[in-house]
PDB file of N, CA and C in Angstrom:
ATOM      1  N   UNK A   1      42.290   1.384  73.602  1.00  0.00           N
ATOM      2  CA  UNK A   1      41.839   2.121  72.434  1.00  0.00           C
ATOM      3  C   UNK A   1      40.876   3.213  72.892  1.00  0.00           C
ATOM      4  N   UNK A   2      40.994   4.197  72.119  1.00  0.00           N
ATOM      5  CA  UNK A   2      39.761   5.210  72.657  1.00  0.00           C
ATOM      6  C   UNK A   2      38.549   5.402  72.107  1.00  0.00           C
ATOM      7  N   UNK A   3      38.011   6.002  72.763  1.00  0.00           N
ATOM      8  CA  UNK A   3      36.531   5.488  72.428  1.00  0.00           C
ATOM      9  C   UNK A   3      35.721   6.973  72.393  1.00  0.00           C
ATOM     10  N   UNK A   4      35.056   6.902  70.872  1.00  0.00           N
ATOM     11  CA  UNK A   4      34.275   8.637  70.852  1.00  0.00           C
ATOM     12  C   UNK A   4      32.570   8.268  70.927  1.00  0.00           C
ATOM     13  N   UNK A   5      31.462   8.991  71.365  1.00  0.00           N
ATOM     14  CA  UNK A   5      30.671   8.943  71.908  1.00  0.00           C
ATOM     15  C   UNK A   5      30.103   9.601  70.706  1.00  0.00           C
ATOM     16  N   UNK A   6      29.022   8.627  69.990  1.00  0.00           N
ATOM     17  CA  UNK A   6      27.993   9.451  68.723  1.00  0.00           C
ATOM     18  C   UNK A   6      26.553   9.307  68.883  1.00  0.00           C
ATOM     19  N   UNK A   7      25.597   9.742  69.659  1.00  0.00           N
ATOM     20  CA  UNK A   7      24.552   9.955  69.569  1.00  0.00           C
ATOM     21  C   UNK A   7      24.238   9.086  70.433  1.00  0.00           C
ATOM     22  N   UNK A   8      24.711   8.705  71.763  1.00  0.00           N
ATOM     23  CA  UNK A   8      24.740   7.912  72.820  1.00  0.00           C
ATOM     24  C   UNK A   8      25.244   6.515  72.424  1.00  0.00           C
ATOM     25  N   UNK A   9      26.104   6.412  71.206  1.00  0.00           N
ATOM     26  CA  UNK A   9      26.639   5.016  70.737  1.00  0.00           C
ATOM     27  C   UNK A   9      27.827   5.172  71.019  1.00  0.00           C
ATOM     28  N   UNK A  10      28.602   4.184  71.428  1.00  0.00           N
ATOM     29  CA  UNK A  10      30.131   4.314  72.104  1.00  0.00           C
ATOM     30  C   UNK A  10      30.730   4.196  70.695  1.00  0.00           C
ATOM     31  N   UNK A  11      31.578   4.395  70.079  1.00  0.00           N
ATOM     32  CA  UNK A  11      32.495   4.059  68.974  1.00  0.00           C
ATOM     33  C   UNK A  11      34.441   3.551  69.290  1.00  0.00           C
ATOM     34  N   UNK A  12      35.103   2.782  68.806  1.00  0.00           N
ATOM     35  CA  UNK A  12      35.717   2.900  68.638  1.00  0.00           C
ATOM     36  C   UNK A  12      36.951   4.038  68.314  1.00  0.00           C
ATOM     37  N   UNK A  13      38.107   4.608  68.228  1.00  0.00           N
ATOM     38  CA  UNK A  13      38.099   6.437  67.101  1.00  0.00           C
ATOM     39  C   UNK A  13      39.077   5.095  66.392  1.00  0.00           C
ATOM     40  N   UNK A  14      38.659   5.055  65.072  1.00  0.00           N
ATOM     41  CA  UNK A  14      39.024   4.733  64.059  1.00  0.00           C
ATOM     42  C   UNK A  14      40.656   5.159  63.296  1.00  0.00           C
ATOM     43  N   UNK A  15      41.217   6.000  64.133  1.00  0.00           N
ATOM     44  CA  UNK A  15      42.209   6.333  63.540  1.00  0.00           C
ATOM     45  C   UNK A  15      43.134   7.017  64.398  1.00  0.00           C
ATOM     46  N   UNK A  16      44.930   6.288  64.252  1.00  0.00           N
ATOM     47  CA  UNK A  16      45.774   5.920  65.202  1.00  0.00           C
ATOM     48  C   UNK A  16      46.012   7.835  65.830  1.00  0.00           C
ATOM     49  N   UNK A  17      46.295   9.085  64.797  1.00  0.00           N
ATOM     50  CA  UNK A  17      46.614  10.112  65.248  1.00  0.00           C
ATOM     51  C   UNK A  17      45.325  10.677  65.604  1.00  0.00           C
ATOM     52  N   UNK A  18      44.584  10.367  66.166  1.00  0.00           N
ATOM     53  CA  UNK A  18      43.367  11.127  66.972  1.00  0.00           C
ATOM     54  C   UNK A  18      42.824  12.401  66.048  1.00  0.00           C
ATOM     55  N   UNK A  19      43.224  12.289  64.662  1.00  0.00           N
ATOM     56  CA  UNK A  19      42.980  13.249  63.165  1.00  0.00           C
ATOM     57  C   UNK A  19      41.577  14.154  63.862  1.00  0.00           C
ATOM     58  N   UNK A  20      41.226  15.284  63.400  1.00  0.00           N
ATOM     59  CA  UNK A  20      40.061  16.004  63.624  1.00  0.00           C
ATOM     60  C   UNK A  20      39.308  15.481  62.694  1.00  0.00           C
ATOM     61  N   UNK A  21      37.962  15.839  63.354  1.00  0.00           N
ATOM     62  CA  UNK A  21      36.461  15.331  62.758  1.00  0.00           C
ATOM     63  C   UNK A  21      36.165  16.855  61.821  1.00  0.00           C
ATOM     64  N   UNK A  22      36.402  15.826  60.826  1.00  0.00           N
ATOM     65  CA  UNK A  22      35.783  17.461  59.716  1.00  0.00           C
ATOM     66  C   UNK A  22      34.362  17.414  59.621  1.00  0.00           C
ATOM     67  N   UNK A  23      33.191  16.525  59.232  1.00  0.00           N
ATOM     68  CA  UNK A  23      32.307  16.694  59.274  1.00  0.00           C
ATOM     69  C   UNK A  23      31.074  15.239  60.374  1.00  0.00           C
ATOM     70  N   UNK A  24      30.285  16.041  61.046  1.00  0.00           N
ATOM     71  CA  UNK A  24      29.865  14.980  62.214  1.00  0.00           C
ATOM     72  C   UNK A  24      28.284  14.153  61.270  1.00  0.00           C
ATOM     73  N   UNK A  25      27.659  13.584  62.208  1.00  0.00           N
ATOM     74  CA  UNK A  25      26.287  12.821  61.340  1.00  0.00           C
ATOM     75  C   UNK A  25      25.258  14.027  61.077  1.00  0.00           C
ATOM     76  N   UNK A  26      24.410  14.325  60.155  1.00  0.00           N
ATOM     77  CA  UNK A  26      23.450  15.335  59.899  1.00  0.00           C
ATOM     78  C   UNK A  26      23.875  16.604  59.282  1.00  0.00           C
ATOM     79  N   UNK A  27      25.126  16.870  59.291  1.00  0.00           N
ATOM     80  CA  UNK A  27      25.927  17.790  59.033  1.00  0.00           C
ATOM     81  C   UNK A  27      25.701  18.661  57.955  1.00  0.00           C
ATOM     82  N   UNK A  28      25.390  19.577  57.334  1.00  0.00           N
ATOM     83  CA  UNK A  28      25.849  20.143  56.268  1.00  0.00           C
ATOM     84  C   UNK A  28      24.627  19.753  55.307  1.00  0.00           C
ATOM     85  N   UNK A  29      22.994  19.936  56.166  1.00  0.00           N
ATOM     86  CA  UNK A  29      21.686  19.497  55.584  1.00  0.00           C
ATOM     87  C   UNK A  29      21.150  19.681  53.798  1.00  0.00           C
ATOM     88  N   UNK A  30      22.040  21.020  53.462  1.00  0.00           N
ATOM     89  CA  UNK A  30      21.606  21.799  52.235  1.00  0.00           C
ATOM     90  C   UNK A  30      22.107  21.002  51.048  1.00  0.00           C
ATOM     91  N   UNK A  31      23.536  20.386  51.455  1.00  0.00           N
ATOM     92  CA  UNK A  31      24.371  19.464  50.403  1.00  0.00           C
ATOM     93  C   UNK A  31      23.744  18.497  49.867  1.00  0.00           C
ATOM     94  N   UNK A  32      22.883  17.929  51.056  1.00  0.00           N
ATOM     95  CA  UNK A  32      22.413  16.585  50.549  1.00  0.00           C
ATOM     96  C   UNK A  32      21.132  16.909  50.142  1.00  0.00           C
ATOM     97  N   UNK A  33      20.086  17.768  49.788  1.00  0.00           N
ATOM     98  CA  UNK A  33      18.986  17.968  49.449  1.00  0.00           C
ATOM     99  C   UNK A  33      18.772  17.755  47.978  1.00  0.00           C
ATOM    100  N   UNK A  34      20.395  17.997  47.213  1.00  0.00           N
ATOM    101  CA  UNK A  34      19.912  17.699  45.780  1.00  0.00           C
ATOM    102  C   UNK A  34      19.676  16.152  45.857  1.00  0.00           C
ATOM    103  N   UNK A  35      20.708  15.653  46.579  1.00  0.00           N
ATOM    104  CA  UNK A  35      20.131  13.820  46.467  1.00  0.00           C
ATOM    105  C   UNK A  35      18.922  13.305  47.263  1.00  0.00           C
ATOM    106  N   UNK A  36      18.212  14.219  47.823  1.00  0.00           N
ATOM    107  CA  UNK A  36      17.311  13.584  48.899  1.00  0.00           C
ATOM    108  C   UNK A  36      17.256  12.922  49.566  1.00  0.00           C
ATOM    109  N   UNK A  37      18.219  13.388  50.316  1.00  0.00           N
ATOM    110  CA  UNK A  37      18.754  12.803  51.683  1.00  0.00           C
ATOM    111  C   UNK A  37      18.634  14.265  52.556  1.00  0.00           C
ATOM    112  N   UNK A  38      18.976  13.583  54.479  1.00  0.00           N
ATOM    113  CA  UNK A  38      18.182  14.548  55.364  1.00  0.00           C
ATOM    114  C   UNK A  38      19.820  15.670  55.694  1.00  0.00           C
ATOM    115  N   UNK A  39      20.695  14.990  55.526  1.00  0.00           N
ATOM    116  CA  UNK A  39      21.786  15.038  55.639  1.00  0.00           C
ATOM    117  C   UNK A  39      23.419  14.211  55.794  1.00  0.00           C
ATOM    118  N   UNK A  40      24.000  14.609  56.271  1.00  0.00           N
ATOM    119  CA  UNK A  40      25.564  13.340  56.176  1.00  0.00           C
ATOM    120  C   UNK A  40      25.197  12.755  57.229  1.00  0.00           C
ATOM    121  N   UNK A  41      25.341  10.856  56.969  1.00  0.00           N
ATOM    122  CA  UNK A  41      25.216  10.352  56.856  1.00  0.00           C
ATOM    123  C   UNK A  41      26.144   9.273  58.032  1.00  0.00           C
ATOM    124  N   UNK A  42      27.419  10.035  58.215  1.00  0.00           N
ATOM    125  CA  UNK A  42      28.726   9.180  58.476  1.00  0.00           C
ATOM    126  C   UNK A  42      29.374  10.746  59.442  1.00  0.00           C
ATOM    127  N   UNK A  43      30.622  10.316  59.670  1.00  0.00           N
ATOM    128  CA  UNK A  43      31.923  10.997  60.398  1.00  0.00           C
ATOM    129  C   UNK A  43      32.577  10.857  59.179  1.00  0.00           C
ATOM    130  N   UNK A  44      33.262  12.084  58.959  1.00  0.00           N
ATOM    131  CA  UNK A  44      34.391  12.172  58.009  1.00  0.00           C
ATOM    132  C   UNK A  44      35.657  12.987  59.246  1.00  0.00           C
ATOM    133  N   UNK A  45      36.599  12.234  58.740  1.00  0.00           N
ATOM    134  CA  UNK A  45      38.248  12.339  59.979  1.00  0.00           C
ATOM    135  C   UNK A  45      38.684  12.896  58.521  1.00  0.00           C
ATOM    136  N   UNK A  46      39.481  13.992  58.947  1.00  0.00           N
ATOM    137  CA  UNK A  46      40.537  14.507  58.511  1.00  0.00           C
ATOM    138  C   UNK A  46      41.708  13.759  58.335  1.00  0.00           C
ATOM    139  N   UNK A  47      42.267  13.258  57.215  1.00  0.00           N
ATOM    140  CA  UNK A  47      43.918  12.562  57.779  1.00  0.00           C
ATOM    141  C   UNK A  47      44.228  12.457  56.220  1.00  0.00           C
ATOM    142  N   UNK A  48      45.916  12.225  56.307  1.00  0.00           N
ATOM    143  CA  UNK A  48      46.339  12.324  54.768  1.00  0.00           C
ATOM    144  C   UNK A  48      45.907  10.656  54.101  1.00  0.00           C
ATOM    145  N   UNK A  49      46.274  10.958  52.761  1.00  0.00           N
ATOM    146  CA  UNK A  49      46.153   9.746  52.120  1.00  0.00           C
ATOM    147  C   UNK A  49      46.837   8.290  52.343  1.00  0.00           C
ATOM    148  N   UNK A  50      45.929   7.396  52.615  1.00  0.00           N
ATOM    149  CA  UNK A  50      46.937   6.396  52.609  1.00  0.00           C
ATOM    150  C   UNK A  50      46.817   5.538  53.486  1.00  0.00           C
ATOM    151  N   UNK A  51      46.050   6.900  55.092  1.00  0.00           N
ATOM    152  CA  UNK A  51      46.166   6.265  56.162  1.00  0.00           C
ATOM    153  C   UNK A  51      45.465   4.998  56.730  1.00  0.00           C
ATOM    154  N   UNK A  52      46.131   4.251  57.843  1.00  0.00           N
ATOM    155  CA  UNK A  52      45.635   3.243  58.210  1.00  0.00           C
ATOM    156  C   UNK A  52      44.358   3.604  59.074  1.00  0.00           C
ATOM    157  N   UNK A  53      42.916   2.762  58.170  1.00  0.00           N
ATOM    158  CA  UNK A  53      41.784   3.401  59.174  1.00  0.00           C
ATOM    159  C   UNK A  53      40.881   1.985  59.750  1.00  0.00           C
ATOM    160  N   UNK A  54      40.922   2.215  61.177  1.00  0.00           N
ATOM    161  CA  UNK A  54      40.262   0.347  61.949  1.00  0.00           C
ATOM    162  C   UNK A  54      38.700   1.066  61.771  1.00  0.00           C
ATOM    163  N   UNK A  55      38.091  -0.366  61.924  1.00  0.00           N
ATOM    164  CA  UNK A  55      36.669  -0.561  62.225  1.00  0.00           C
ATOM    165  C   UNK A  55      35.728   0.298  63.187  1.00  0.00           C
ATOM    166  N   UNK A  56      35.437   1.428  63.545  1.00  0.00           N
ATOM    167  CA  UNK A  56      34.890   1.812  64.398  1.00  0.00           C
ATOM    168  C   UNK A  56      33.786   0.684  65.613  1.00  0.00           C
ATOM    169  N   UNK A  57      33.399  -0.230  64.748  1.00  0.00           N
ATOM    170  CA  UNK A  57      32.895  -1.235  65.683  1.00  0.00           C
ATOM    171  C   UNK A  57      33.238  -2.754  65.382  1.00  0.00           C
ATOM    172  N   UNK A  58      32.289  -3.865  65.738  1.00  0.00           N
ATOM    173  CA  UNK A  58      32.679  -5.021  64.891  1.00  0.00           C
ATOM    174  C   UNK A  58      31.020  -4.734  63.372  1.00  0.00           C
ATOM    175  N   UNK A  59      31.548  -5.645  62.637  1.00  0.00           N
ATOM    176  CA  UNK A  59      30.616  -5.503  61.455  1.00  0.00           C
ATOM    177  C   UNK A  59      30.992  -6.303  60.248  1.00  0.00           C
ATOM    178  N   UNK A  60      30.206  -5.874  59.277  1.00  0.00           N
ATOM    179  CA  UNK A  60      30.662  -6.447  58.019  1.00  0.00           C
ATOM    180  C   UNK A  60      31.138  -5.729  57.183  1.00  0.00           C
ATOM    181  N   UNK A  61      32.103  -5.418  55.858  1.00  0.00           N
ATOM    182  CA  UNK A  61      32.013  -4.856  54.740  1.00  0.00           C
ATOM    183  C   UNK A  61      31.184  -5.325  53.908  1.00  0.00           C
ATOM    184  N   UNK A  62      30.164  -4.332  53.479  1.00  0.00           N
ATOM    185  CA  UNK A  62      29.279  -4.655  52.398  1.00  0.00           C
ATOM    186  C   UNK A  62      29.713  -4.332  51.300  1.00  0.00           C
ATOM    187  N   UNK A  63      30.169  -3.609  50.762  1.00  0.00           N
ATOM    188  CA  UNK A  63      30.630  -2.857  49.856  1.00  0.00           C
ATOM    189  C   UNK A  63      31.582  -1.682  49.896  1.00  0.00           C
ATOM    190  N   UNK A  64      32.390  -1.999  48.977  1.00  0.00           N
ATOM    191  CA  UNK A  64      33.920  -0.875  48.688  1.00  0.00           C
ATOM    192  C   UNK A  64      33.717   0.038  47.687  1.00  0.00           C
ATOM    193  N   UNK A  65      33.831   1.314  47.368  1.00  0.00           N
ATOM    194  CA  UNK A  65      33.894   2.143  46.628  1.00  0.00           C
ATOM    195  C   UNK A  65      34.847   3.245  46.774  1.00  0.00           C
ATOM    196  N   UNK A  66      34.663   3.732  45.434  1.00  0.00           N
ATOM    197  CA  UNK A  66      35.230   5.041  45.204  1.00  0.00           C
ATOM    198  C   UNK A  66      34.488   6.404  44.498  1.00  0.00           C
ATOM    199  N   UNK A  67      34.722   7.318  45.147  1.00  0.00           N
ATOM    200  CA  UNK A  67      33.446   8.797  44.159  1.00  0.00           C
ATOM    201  C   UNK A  67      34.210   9.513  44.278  1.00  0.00           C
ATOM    202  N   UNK A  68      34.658  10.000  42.968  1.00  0.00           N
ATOM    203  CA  UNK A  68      35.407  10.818  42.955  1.00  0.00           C
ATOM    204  C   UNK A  68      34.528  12.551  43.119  1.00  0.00           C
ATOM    205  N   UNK A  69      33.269  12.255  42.794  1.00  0.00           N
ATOM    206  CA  UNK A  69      32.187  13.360  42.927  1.00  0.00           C
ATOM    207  C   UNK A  69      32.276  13.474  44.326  1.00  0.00           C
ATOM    208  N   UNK A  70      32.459  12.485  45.667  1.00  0.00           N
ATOM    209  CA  UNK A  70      31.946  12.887  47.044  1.00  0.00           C
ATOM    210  C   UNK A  70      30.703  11.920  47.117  1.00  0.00           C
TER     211      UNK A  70
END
């Protein structure tokens, strides 16, 4: 499996077609200022709907959602 490198943390890549990284952690600071936050938060992968996406590490699910706002 391959493995992407985030802020000296090894990761898993979460997804089978090696999809592009649309947005990385901290990203895009101005967006998140109305919520007061420093910035994004996560990796967002590019890929169509539907797709099959693995665990980037081992862990738990805490919680499932949906926002249709983002």
């Amino acid at each position: 499996m391959t493995k992407i490198e985030v802020s000296k943390i090894l990761l898993n890549y979460p997804v089978k077609d090696h999809s592009q990284v649309t947005q990385r952690f901290g990203e895009n600071p101005a967006e998140y200022l109305k919520f007061g936050r420093a910035g994004h938060n996560g990796i967002d992968f590019g890929v169509p709907a539907g797709s099959h996406v693995n665990a980037a590490d081992a862990g738990v699910v805490e919680k499932v959602g949906s926002d249709k706002s983002g």
